[in-house]
C-alpha atoms as a PDB file:
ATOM      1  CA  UNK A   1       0.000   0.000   0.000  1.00  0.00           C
ATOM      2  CA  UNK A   2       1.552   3.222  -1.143  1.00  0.00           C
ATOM      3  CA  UNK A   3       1.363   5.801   1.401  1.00  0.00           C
ATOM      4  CA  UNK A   4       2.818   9.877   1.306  1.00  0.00           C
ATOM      5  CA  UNK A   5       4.982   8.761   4.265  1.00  0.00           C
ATOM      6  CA  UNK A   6       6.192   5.451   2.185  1.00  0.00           C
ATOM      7  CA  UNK A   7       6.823   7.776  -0.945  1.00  0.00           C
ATOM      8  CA  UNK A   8       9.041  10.409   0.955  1.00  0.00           C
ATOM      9  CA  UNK A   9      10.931   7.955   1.739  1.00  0.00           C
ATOM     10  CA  UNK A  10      11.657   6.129  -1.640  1.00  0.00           C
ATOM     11  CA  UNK A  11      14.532   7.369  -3.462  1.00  0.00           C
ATOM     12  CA  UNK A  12      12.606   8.432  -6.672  1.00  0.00           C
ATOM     13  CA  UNK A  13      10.103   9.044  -4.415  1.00  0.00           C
ATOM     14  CA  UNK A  14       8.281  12.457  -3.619  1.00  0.00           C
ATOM     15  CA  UNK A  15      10.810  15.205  -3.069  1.00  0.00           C
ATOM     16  CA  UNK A  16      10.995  18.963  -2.364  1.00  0.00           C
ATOM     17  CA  UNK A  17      12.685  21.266  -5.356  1.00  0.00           C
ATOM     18  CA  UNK A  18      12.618  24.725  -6.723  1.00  0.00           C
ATOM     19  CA  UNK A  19       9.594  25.305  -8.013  1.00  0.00           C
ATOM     20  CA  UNK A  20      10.325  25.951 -11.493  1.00  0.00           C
ATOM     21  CA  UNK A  21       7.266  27.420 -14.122  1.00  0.00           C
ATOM     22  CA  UNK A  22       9.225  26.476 -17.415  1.00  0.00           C
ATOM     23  CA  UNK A  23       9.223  22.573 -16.424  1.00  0.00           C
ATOM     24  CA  UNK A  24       5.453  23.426 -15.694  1.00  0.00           C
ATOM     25  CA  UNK A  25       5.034  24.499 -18.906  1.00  0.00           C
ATOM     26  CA  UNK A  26       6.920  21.868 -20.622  1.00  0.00           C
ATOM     27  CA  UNK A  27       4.684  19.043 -19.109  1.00  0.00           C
ATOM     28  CA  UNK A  28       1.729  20.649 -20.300  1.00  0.00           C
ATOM     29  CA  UNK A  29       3.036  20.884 -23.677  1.00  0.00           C
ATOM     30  CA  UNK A  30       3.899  17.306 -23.849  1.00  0.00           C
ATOM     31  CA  UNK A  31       0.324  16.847 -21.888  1.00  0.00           C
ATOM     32  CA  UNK A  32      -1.266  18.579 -25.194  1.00  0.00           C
ATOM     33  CA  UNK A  33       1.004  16.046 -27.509  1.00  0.00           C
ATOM     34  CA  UNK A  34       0.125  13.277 -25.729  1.00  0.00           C
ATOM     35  CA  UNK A  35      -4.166  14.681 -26.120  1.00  0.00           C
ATOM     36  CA  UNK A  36      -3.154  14.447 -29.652  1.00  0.00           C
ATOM     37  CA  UNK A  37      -1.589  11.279 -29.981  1.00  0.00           C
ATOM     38  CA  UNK A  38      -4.730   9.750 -28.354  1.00  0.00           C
ATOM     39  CA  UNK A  39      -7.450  11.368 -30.262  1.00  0.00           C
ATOM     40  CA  UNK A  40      -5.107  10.190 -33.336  1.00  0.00           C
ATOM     41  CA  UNK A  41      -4.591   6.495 -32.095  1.00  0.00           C
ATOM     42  CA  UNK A  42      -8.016   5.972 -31.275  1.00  0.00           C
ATOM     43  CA  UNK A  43      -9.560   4.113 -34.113  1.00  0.00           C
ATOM     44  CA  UNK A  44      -5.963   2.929 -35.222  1.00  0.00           C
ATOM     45  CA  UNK A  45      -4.155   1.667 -31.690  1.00  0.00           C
ATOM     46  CA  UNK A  46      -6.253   1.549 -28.426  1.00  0.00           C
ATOM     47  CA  UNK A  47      -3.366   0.307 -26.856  1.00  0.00           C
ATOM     48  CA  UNK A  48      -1.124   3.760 -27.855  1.00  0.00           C
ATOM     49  CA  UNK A  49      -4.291   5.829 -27.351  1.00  0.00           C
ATOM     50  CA  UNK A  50      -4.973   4.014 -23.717  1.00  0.00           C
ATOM     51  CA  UNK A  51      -1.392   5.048 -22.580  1.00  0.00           C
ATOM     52  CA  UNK A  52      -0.980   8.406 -24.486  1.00  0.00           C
ATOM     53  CA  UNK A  53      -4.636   9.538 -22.956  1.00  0.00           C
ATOM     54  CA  UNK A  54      -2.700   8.502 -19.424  1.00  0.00           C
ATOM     55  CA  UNK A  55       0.111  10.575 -19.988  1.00  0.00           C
ATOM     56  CA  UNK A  56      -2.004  13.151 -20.521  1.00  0.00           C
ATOM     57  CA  UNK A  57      -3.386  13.191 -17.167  1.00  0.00           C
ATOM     58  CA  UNK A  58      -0.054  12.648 -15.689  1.00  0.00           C
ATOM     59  CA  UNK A  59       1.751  15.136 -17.591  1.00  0.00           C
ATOM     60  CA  UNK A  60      -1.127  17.843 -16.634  1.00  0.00           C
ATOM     61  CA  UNK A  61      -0.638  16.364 -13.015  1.00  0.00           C
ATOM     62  CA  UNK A  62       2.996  16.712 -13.235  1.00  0.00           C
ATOM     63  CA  UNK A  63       2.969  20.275 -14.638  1.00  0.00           C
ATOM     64  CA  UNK A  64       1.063  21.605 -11.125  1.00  0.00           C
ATOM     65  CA  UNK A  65       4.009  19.347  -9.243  1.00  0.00           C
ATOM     66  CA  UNK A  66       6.780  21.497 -10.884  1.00  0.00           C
ATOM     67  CA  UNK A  67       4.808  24.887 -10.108  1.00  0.00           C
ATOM     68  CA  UNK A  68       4.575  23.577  -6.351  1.00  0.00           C
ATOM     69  CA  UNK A  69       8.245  22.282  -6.203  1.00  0.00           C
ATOM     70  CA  UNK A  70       7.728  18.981  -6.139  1.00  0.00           C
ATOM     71  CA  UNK A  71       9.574  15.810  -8.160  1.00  0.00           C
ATOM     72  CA  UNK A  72       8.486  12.765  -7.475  1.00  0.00           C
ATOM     73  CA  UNK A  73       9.384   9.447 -10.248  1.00  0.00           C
ATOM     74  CA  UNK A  74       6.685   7.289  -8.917  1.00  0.00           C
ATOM     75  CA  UNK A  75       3.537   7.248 -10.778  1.00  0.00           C
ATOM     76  CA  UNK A  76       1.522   5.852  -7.668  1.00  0.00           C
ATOM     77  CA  UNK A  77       2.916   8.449  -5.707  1.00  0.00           C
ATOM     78  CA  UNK A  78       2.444  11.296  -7.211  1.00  0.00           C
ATOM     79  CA  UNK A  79      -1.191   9.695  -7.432  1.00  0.00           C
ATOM     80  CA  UNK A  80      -1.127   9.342  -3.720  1.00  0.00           C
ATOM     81  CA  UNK A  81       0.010  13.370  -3.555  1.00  0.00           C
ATOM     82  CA  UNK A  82      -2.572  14.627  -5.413  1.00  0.00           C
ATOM     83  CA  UNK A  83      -4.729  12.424  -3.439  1.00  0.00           C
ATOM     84  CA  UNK A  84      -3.341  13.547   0.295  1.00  0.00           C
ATOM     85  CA  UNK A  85      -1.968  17.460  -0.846  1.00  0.00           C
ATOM     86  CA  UNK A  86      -4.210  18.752  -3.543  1.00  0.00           C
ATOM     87  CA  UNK A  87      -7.406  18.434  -2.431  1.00  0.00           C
ATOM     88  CA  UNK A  88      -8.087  22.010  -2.880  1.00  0.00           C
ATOM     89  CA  UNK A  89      -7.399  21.678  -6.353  1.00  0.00           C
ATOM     90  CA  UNK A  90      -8.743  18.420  -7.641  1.00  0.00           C
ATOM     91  CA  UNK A  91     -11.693  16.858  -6.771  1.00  0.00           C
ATOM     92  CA  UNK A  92     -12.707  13.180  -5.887  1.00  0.00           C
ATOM     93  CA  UNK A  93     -14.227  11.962  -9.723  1.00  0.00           C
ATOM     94  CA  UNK A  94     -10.264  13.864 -10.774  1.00  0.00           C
ATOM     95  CA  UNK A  95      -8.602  11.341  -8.785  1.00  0.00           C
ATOM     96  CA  UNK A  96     -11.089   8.416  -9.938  1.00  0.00           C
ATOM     97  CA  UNK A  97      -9.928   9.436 -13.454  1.00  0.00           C
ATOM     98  CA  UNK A  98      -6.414   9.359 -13.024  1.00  0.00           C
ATOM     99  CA  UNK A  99      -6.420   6.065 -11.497  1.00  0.00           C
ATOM    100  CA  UNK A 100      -8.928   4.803 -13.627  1.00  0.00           C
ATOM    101  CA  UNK A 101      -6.329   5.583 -16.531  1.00  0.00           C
ATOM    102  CA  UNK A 102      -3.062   4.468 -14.631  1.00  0.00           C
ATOM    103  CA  UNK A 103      -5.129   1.223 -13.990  1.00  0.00           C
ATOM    104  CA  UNK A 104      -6.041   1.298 -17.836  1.00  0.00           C
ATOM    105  CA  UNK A 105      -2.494   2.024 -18.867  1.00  0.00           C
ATOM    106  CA  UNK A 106      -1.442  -0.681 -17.125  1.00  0.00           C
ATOM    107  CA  UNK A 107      -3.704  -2.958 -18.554  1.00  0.00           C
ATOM    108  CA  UNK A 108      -3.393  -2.291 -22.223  1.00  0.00           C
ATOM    109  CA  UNK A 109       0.926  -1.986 -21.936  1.00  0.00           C
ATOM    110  CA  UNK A 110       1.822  -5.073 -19.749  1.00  0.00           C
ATOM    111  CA  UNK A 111      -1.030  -7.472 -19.529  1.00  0.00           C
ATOM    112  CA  UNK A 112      -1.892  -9.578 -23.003  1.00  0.00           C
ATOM    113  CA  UNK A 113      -4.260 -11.564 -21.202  1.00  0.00           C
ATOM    114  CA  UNK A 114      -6.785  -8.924 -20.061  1.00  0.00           C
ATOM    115  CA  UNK A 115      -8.460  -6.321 -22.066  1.00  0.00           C
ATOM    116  CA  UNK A 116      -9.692  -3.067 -21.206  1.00  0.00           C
ATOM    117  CA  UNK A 117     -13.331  -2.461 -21.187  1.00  0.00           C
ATOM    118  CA  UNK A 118     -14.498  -0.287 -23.614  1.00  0.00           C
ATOM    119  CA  UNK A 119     -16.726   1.711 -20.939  1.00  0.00           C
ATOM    120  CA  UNK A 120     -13.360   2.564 -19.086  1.00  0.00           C
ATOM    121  CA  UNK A 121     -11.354   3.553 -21.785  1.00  0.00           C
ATOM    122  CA  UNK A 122     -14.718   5.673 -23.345  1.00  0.00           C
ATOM    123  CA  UNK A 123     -14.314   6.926 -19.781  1.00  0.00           C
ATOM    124  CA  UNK A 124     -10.701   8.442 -19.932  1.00  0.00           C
ATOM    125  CA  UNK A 125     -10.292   9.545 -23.055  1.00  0.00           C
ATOM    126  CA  UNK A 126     -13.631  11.460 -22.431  1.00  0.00           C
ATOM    127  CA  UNK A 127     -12.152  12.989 -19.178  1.00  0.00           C
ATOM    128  CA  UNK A 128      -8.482  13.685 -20.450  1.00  0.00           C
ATOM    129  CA  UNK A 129      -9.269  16.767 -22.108  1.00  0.00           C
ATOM    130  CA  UNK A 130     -11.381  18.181 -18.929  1.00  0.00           C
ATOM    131  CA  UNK A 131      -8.255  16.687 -16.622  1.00  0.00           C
ATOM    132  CA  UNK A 132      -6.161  18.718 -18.408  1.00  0.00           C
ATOM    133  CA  UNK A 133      -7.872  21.961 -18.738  1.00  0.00           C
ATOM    134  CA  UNK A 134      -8.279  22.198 -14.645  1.00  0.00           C
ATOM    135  CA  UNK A 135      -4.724  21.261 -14.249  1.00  0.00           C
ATOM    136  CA  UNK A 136      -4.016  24.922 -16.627  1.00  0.00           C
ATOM    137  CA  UNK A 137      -6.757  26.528 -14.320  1.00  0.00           C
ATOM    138  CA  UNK A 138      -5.141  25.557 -11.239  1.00  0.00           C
ATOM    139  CA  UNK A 139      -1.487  26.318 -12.554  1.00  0.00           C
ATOM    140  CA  UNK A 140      -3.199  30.176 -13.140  1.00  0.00           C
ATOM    141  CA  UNK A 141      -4.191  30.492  -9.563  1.00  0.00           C
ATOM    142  CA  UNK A 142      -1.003  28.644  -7.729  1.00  0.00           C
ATOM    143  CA  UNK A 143       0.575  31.232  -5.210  1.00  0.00           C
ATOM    144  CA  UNK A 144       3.381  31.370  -3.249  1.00  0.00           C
ATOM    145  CA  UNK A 145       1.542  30.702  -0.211  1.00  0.00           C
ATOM    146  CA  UNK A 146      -0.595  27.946  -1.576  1.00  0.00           C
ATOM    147  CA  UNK A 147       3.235  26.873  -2.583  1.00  0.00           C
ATOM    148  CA  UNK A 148       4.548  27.064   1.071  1.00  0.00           C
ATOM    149  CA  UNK A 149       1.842  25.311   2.837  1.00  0.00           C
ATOM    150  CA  UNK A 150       2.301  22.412   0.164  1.00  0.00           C
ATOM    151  CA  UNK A 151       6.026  21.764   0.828  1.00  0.00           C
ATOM    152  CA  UNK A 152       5.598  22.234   4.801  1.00  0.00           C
ATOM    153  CA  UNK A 153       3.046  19.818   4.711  1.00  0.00           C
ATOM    154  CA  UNK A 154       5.451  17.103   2.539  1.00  0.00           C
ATOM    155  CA  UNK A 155       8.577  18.529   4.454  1.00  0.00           C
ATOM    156  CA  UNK A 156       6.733  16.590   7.546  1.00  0.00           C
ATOM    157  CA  UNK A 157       7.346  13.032   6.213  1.00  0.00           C
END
C-alpha cells in the first residue's frame, strides 16, 4: 500500500525542489502532444491511445508538481500526492480518473491476457481533455503561499 509517508521515503520518491514554471510548462506541452496522440490512435491503436490519454493526465498532473516544487518518479505516488496534498485543487471523480487511466495504462501496456473495457477507456479519453484543462486553471491560480503550505506539509514526512 503506497502511502505519502512510504513515498518520501523512496529514493525516486516524492521530493521537495525549486519550483520551477518552465518545467510546468513543458509538461503541459507534452500533456497537449500526448491529447493528440490519443485522439489520433483511437480508431488505429487503443493500446497507444490508452497510454498516451494517461500521460495526458499525468503530464497535466505533473505540470502543477513542478509549479509547487515537487519531483516525485513514482507514478503511484504522485497519485497518492494529489490524493493527500491537492485536495483544494482536484476533486474526488479527478482522482477516480487518473487512477482509472493508470489502472487502464497498465492494462493495455503489460497485460496480453486482459483487455480493457471499452466503458473505461470511453471513460478516460472522455475525461483527459477536462483533466487537463483544470490542471491549466489551477497552474493560473497557484501562489506562493498555496506553494509554502504544500512543501511544509510534505517537508513533515
Amino acid at each position: 500500500m503506497v502511502s505519502l509517508k512510504w513515498c518520501c521515503g523512496q529514493k525516486d520518491g516524492i521530493k521537495i525542489i525549486e519550483t520551477n514554471d518552465n518545467l510546468a510548462k513543458g509538461y503541459l506541452k507534452m500533456a497537449e502532444d500526448s491529447l493528440g496522440t490519443m485522439n489520433r490512435e483511437r480508431k488505429y491503436n487503443l493500446t497507444f491511445a490508452i497510454s498516451a490519454c494517461y500521460y495526458s493526465i499525468y503530464y497535466s498532473l505533473y505540470a502543477v508538481c513542478m509549479k509547487l516544487g515537487i519531483k516525485c518518479e513514482i507514478h503511484s505516488c504522485t497519485i497518492e500526492f494529489m490524493k493527500k496534498a491537492l485536495t483544494g485543487y482536484y476533486s474526488k471523480e479527478d482522482i477516480k480518473i487518473i487512477k482509472k487511466a493508470f489502472d487502464a495504462r497498465d492494462i493495455a501496456q503489460y497485460h496480453v491476457d486482459k483487455i480493457v473495457l471499452k466503458e473505461d477507456s470511453d471513460y478516460i479519453m472522455e475525461k483527459a481533455p477536462l483533466f487537463l484543462n483544470k490542471s491549466k486553471e489551477i497552474l493560473t491560480k497557484i501562489n506562493e503561499e498555496d506553494v509554502n503550505e504544500v512543501r511544509e506539509m510534505i517537508g513533515g514526512f
